[in-house]
Protein backbone atom coordinates (compact mmCIF):
# COMPACT_ATOMS: atom_id res chain seq x y z
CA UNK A 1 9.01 -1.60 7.02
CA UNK A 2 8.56 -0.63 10.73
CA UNK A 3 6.52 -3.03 12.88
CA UNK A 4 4.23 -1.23 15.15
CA UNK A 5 3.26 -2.53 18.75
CA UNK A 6 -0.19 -4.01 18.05
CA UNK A 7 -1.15 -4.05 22.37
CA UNK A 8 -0.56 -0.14 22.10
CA UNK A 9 -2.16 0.90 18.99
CA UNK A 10 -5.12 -1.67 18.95
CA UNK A 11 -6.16 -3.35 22.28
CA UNK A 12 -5.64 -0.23 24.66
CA UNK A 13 -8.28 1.58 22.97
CA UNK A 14 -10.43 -1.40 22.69
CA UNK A 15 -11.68 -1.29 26.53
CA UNK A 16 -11.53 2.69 26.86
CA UNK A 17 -14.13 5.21 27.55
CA UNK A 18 -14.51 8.19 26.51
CA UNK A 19 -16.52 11.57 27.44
CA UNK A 20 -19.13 14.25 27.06
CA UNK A 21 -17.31 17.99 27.15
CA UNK A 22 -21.33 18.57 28.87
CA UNK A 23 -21.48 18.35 32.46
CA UNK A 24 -24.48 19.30 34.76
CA UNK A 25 -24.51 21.24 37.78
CA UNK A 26 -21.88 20.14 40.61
CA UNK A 27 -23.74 17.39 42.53
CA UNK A 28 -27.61 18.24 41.83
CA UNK A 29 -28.20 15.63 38.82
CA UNK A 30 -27.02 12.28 39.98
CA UNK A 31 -29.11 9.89 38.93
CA UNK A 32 -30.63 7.49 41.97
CA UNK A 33 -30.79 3.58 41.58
CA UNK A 34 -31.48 1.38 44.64
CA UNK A 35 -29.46 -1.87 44.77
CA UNK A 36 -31.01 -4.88 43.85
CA UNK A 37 -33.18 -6.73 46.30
CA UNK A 38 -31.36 -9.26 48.35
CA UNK A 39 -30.54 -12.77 46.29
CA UNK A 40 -31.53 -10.64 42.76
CA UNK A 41 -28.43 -9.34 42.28
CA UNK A 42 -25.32 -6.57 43.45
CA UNK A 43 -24.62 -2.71 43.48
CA UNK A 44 -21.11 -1.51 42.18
CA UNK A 45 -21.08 1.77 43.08
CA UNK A 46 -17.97 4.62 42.45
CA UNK A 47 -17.68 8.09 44.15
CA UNK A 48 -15.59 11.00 43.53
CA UNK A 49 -15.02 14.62 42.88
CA UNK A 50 -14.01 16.24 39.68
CA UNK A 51 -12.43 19.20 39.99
CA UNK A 52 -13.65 22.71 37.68
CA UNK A 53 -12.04 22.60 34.06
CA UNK A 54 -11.12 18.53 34.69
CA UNK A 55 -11.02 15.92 32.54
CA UNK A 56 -10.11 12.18 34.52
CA UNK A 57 -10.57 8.91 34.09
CA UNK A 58 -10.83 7.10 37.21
CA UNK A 59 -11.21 3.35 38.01
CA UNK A 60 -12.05 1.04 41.19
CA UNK A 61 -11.07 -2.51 41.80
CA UNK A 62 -13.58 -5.19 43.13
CA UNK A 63 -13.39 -8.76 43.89
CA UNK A 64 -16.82 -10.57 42.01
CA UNK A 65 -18.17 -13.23 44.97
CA UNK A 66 -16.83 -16.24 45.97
CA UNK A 67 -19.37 -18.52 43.88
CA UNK A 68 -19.37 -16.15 40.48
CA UNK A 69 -21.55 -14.81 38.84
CA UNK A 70 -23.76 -15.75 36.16
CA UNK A 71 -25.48 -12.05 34.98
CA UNK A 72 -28.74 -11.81 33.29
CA UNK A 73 -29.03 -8.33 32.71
CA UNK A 74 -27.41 -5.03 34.02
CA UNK A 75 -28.74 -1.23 35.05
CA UNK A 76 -26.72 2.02 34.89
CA UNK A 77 -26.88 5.46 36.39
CA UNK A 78 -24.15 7.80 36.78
CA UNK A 79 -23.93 12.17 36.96
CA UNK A 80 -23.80 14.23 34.49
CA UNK A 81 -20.40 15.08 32.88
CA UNK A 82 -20.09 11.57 31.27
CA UNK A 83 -21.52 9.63 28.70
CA UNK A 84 -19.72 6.30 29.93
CA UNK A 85 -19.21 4.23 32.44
CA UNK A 86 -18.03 0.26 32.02
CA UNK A 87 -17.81 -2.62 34.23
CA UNK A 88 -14.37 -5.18 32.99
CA UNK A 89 -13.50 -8.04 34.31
CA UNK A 90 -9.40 -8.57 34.60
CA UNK A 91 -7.30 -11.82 35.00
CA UNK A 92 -6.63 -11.27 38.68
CA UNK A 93 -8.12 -13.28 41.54
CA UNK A 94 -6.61 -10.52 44.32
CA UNK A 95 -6.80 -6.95 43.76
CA UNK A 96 -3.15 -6.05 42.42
CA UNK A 97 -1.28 -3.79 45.22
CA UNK A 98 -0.17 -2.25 41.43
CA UNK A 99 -0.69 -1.25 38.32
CA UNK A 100 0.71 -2.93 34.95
CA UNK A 101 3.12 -0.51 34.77
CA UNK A 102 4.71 -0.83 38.75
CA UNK A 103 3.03 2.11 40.07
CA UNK A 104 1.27 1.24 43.64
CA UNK A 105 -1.85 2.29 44.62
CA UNK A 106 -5.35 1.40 46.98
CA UNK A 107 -6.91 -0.56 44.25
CA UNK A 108 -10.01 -1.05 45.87
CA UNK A 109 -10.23 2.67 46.24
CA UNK A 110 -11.18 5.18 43.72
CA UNK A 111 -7.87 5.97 41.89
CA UNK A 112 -6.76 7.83 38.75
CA UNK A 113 -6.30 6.23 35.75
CA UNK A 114 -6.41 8.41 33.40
CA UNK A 115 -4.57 6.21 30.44
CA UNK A 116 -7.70 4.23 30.44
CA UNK A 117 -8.33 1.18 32.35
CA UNK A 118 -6.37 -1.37 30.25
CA UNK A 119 -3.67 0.36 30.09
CA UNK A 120 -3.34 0.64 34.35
CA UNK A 121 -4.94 -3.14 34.80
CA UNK A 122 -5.10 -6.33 32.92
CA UNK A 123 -8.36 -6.21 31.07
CA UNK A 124 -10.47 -9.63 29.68
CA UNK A 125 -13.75 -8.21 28.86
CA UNK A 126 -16.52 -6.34 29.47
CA UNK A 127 -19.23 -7.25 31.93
CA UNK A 128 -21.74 -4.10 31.65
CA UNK A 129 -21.75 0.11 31.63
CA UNK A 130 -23.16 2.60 29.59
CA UNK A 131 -22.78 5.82 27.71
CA UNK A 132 -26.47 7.18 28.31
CA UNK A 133 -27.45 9.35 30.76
CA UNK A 134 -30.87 8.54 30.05
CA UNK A 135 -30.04 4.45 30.98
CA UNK A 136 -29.71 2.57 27.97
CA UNK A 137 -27.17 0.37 29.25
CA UNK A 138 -24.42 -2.19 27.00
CA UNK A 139 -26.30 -5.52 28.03
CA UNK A 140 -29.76 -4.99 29.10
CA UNK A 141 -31.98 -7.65 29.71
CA UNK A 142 -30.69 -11.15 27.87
CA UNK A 143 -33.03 -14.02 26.81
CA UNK A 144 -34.48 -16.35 29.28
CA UNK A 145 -31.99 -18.85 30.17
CA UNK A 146 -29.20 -16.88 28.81
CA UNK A 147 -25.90 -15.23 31.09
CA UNK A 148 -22.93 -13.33 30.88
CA UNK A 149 -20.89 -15.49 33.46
CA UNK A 150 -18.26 -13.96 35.70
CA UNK A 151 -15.89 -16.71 37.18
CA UNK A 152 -15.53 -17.14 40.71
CA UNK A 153 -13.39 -14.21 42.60
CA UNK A 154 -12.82 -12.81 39.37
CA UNK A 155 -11.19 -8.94 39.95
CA UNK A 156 -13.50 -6.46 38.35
CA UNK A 157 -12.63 -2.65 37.45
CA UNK A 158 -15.03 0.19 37.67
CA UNK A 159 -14.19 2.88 34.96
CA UNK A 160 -15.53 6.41 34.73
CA UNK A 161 -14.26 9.29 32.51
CA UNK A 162 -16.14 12.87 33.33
CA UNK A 163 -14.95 16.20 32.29
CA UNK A 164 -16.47 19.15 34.19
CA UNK A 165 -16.85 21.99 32.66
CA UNK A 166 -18.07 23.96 35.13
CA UNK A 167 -16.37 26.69 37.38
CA UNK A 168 -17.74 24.45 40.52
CA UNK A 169 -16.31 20.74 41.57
CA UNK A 170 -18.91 17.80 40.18
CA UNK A 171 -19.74 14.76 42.57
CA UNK A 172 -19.29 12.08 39.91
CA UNK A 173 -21.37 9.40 41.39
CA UNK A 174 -21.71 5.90 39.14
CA UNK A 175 -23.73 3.02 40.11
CA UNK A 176 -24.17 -0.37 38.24
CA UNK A 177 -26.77 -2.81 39.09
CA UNK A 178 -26.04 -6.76 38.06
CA UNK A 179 -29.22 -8.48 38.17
CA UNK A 180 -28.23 -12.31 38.70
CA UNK A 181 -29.40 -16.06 37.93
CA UNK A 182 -28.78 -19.53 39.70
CA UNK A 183 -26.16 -20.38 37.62
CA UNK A 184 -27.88 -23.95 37.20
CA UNK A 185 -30.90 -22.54 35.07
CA UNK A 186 -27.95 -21.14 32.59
CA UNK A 187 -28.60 -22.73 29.54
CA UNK A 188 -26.05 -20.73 26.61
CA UNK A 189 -23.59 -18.23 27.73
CA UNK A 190 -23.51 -14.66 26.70
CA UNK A 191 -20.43 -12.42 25.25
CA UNK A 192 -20.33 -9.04 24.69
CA UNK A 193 -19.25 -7.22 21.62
CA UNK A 194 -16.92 -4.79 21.66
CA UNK A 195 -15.25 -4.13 18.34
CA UNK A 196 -13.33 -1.30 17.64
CA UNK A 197 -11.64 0.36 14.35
CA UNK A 198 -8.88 2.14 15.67
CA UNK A 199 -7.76 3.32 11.90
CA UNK A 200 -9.26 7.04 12.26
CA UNK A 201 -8.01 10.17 10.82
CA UNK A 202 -10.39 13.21 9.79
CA UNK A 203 -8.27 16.32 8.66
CA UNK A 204 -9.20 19.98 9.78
CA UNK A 205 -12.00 21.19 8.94
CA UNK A 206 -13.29 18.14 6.55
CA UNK A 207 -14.98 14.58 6.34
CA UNK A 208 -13.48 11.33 6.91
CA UNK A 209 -15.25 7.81 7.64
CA UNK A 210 -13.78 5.10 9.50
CA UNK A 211 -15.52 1.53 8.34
CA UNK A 212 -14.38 -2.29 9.67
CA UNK A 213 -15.57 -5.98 8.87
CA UNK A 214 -15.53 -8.78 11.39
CA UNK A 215 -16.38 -12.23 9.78
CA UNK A 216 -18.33 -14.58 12.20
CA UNK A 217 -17.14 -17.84 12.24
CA UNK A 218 -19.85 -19.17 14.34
CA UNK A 219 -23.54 -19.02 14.31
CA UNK A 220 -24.08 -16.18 17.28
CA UNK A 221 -27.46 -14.20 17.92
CA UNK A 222 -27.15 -10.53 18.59
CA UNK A 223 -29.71 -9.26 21.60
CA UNK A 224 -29.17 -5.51 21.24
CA UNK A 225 -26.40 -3.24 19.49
CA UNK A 226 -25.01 0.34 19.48
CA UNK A 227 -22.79 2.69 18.67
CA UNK A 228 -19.71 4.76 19.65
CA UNK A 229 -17.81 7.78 18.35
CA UNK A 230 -17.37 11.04 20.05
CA UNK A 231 -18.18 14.49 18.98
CA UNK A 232 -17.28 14.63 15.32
CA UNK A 233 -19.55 11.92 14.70
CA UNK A 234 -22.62 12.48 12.77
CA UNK A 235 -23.21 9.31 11.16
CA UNK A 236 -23.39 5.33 11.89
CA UNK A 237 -24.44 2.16 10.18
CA UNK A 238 -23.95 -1.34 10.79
CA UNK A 239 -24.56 -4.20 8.87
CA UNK A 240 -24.84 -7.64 8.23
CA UNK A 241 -23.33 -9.25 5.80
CA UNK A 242 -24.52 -12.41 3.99
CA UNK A 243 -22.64 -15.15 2.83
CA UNK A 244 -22.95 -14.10 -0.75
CA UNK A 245 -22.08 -10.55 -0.09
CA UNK A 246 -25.57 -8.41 0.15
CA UNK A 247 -25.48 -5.95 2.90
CA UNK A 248 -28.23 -6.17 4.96
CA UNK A 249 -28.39 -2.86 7.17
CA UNK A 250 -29.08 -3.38 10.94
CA UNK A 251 -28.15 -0.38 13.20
CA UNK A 252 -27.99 3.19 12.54
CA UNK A 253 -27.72 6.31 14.28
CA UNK A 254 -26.61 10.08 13.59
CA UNK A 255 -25.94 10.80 17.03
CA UNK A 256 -22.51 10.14 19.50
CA UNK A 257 -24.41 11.36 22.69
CA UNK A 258 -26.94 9.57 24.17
CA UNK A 259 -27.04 7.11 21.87
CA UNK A 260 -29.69 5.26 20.93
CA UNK A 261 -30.01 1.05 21.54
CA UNK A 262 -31.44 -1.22 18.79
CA UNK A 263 -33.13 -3.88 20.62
CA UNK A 264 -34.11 -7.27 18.62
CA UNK A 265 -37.71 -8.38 18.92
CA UNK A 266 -36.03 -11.64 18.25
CA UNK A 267 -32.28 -11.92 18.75
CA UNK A 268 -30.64 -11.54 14.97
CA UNK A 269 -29.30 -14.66 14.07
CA UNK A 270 -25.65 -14.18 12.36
CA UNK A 271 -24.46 -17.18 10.27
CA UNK A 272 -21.11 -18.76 10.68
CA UNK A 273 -19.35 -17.16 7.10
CA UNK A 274 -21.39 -14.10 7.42
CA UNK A 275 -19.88 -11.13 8.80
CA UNK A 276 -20.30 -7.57 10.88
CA UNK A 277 -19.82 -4.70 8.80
CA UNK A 278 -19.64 -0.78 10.39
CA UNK A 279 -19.29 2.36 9.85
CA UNK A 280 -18.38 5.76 11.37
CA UNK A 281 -18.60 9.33 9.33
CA UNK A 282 -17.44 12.40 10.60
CA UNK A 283 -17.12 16.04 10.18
CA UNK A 284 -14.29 18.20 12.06
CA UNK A 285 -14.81 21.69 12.38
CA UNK A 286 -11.49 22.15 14.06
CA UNK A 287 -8.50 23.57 12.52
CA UNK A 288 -6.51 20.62 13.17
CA UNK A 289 -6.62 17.00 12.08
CA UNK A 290 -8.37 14.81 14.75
CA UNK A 291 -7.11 10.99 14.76
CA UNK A 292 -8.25 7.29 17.15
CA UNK A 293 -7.17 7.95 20.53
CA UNK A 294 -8.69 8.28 24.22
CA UNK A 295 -10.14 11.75 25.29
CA UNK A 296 -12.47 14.19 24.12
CA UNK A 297 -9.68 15.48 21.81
CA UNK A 298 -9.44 12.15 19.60
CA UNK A 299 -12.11 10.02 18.12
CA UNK A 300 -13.52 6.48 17.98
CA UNK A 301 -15.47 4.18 16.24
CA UNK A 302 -17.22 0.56 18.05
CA UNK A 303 -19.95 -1.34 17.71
CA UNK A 304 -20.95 -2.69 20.81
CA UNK A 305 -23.70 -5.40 22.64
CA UNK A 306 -24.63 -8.79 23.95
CA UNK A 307 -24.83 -11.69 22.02
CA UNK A 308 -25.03 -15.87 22.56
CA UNK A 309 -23.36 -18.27 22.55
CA UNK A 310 -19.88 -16.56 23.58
CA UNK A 311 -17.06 -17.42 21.48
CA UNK A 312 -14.04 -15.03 23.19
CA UNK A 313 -12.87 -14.51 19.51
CA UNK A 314 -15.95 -13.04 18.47
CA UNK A 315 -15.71 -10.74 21.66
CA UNK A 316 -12.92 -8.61 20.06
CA UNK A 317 -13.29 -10.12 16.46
CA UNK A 318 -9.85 -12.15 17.16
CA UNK A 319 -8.56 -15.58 15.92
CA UNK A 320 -7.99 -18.38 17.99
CA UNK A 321 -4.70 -16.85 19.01
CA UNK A 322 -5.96 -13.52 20.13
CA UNK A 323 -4.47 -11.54 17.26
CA UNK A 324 -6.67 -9.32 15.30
CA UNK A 325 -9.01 -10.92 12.52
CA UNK A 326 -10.64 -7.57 11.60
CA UNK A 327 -11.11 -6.80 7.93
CA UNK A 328 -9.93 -2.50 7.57
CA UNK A 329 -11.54 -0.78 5.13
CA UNK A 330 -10.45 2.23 3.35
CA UNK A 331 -12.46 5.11 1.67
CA UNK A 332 -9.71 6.71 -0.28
CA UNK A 333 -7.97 5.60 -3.91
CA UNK A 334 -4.77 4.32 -2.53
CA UNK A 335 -3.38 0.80 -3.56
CA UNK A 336 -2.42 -1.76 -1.21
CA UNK A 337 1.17 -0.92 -2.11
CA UNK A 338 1.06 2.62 -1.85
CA UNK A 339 -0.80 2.31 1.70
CA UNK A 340 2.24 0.00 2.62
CA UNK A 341 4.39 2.67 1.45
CA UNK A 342 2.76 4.97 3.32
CA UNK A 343 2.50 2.91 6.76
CA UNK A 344 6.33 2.69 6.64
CA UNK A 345 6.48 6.61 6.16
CA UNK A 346 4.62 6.94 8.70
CA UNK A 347 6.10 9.25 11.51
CA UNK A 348 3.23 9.00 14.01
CA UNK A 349 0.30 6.77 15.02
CA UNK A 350 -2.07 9.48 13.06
CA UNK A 351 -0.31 9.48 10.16
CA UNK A 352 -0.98 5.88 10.44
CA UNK A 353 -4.09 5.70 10.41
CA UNK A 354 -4.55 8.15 7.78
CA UNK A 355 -2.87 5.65 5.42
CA UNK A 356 -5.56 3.24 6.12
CA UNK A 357 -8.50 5.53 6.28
CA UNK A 358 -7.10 6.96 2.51
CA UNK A 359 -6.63 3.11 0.96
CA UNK A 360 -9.25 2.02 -1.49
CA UNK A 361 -11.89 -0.51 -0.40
CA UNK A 362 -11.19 -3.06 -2.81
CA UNK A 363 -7.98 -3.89 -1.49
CA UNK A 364 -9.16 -3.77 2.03
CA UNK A 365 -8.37 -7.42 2.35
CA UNK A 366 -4.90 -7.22 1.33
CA UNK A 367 -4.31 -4.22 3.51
CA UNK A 368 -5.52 -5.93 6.41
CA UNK A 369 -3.55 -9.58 6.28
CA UNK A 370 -0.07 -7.24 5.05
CA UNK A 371 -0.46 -4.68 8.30
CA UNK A 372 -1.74 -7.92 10.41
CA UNK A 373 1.44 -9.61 9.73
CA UNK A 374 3.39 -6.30 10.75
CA UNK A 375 1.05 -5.74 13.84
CA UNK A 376 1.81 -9.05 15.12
CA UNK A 377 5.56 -9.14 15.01
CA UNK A 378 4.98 -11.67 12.12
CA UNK A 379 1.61 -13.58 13.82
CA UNK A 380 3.80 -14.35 16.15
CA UNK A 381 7.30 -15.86 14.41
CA UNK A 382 9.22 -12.84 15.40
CA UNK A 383 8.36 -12.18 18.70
CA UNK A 384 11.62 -13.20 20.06
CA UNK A 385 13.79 -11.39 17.48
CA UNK A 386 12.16 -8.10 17.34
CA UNK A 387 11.93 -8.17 21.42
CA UNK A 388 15.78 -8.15 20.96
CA UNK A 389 18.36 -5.73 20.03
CA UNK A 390 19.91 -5.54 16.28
CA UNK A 391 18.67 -6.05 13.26
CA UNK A 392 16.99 -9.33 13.32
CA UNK A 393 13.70 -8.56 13.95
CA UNK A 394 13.78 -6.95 10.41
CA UNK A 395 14.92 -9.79 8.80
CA UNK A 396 12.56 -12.28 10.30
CA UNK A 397 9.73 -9.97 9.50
CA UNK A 398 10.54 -9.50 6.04
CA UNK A 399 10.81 -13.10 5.54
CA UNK A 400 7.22 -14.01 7.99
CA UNK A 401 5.40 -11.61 6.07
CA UNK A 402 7.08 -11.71 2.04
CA UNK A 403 3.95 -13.08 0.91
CA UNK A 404 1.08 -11.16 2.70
CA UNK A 405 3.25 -7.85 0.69
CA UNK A 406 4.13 -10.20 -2.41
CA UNK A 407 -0.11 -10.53 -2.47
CA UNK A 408 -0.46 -6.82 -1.20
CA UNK A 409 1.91 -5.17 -4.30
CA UNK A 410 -0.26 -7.62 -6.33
CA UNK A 411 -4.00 -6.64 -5.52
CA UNK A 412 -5.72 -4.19 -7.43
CA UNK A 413 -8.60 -1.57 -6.40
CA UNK A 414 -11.61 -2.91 -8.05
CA UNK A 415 -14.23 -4.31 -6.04
């Protein structure tokens, strides 16, 4: 079976935008929002010009101050012609002269980067942005006492993705507003949410759904949650799910532009063994099949928002390690083994993911730990013979992951 590259199919996507195919007219809609007042906070703030019929993502580097930042809620504007714009933090303390893959450019300048922003810098995490015009922002205002903390110096990247659709040039103009705390009146940290199911495949002109499971291995409370798809979408629900297995519905939307924000009177407490379950339908009135991927012609599924006390595994729904822990579930009636069969048949990443999005649900959990195994170059035991040449990164996978596919031929579909 071929072993896929799990930092190209799963964690590029993770941190990418995406875009409305609306766009206002060139210059007249961008929406104003002061800085905060001094010792309240900082402005980030990108400018630049999209050109008629363009679709670009662009990204900016900055350098977070010298004493950190500890964040206790965030405020977004930007111009019509995008429904996103996100705030990451990287692992640099110097702004890169370039990019991950050698290319130099003026980091601290607006730039192209139109791969998405994880795929030109070295990502971490996500600080704050949003995909409403109207303002509802990713992080919004967090409990008293309560911070998303940015280390000292810590390199930040700006990340806008317009299309303009219009026969005139758009000023794309994108401000976010970080509204601060002395970091000694932190009491519990916040992470941010950001998981996404990359397994997406809706054929031409039909109905597919895309649905993953994180479990939570650590009591966390949730502030505020939404979604994310892009145009296809017309459906969304998340849900919590107990320890004994009732779903408990939490979120929902039928929208992918500006998209609504539940906000918690209270913030939902999730119990360690209970887990995030969500959902994405679409329909796809093209004539071609539409899979996961990172512009207006693809589609993608997250669930997304603030939550305390951070774990980083619960950030991305990873294990300790940083590999995936997500559970994949499948709408279709294939077996675990077939879906296996039909991963190694595979001759592209959307044939892929149609073998996942086709499996049946009962055997989700086998589906997942087998293509885990494969994902992560055996979790990790065959890194160094599958990075070289010949044929022993086949062997050492077939013998790392013999019993995640000895369970996998085993499992049947009932629930």
């Amino acid at each position: 079976m071929r072993s896929f590259v799990l930092t190209a199919l799963l964690c590029a996507p993770l941190l990418a935008g995406c875009s409305s195919e609306e766009s206002g007219a060139p210059g007249s809609d961008s929406a104003s929002l002061e800085p905060p007042a001094a010792g309240d906070g900082l402005q980030y703030r990108m400018v630049s010009t999209v050109a008629p019929g363009q679709e670009i993502e662009r990204c900016k580097l900055f350098v977070a101050p010298a004493e950190g930042l500890a964040i206790r809620g965030d405020e977004v504007r930007f111009s019509r012609g995008s429904h996103h714009v996100g705030l990451y933090k990287t692992a640099y303390k110097e702004i890169p002269a370039e990019t991950r893959d050698g290319v130099r450019v003026d980091a601290a300048e607006v730039h192209d980067c139109n791969s998405g922003a994880t795929a030109a810098w070295e990502i971490t995490g996500v600080v704050a942005g949003s995909q409403s015009f109207g303002g509802d922002s990713f992080l919004g205002d967090l409990p008293d006492g309560v911070a998303l903390k940015v280390e000292p110096g810590t390199v930040l990247v700006m990340n806008t993705h317009y299309v303009n659709a219009t026969p005139e040039p758009i000023v794309a103009d994108a401000r976010v507003n970080l509204y601060t705390m002395p970091p000694e009146q932190v009491e519990q940290e916040a992470g941010m949410l950001f998981h996404y199911n990359p397994f997406i495949r809706v054929p031409a002109s039909g109905e597919a759904s895309a649905r993953m499971r994180c479990r939570i291995d650590e009591d966390i409370s949730l502030v505020r949650v939404q979604s994310h798809m892009h145009q296809r979408g017309v459906g969304f629900a998340a849900h919590r799910v107990r320890g004994d297995g009732a779903m408990e519905e939490i979120y929902s939307n039928e929208t992918w532009e500006e998209v609504p924000v539940k906000v918690f009177a209270s913030p939902l407490e999730v119990k360690a063994g209970e887990a995030l379950d969500f959902r994405c339908d679409y329909v796809n009135p093209e004539p071609r099949d539409v899979a996961q991927g990172l512009t207006t012609r693809d589609e993608m599924c997250m669930l997304i928002g603030p939550y305390f006390p951070r774990r980083p595994e619960i950030d991305t729904c990873s294990d300790a390690e940083g590999r995936p822990a997500e559970t994949w579930i499948g709408s279709g009636a294939a077996t675990c083994a077939e879906t296996l069969a039909c991963v190694s048949a595979a001759a592209s990443d959307a044939e892929l993911y149609g073998c996942v999005v086709e499996s049946c649900p009962g055997a989700a959990a086998e589906v997942s730990e087998a293509l885990r195994c494969q994902f992560t170059a055996g979790r990790g035991a065959c890194e160094g013979a599958c990075a070289a040449d010949g044929d022993g990164c086949a062997a050492c996978m077939a013998e790392a992951c013999a019993a995640d596919v000895t369970a996998c031929e085993a499992a049947a579909c009932g629930e």
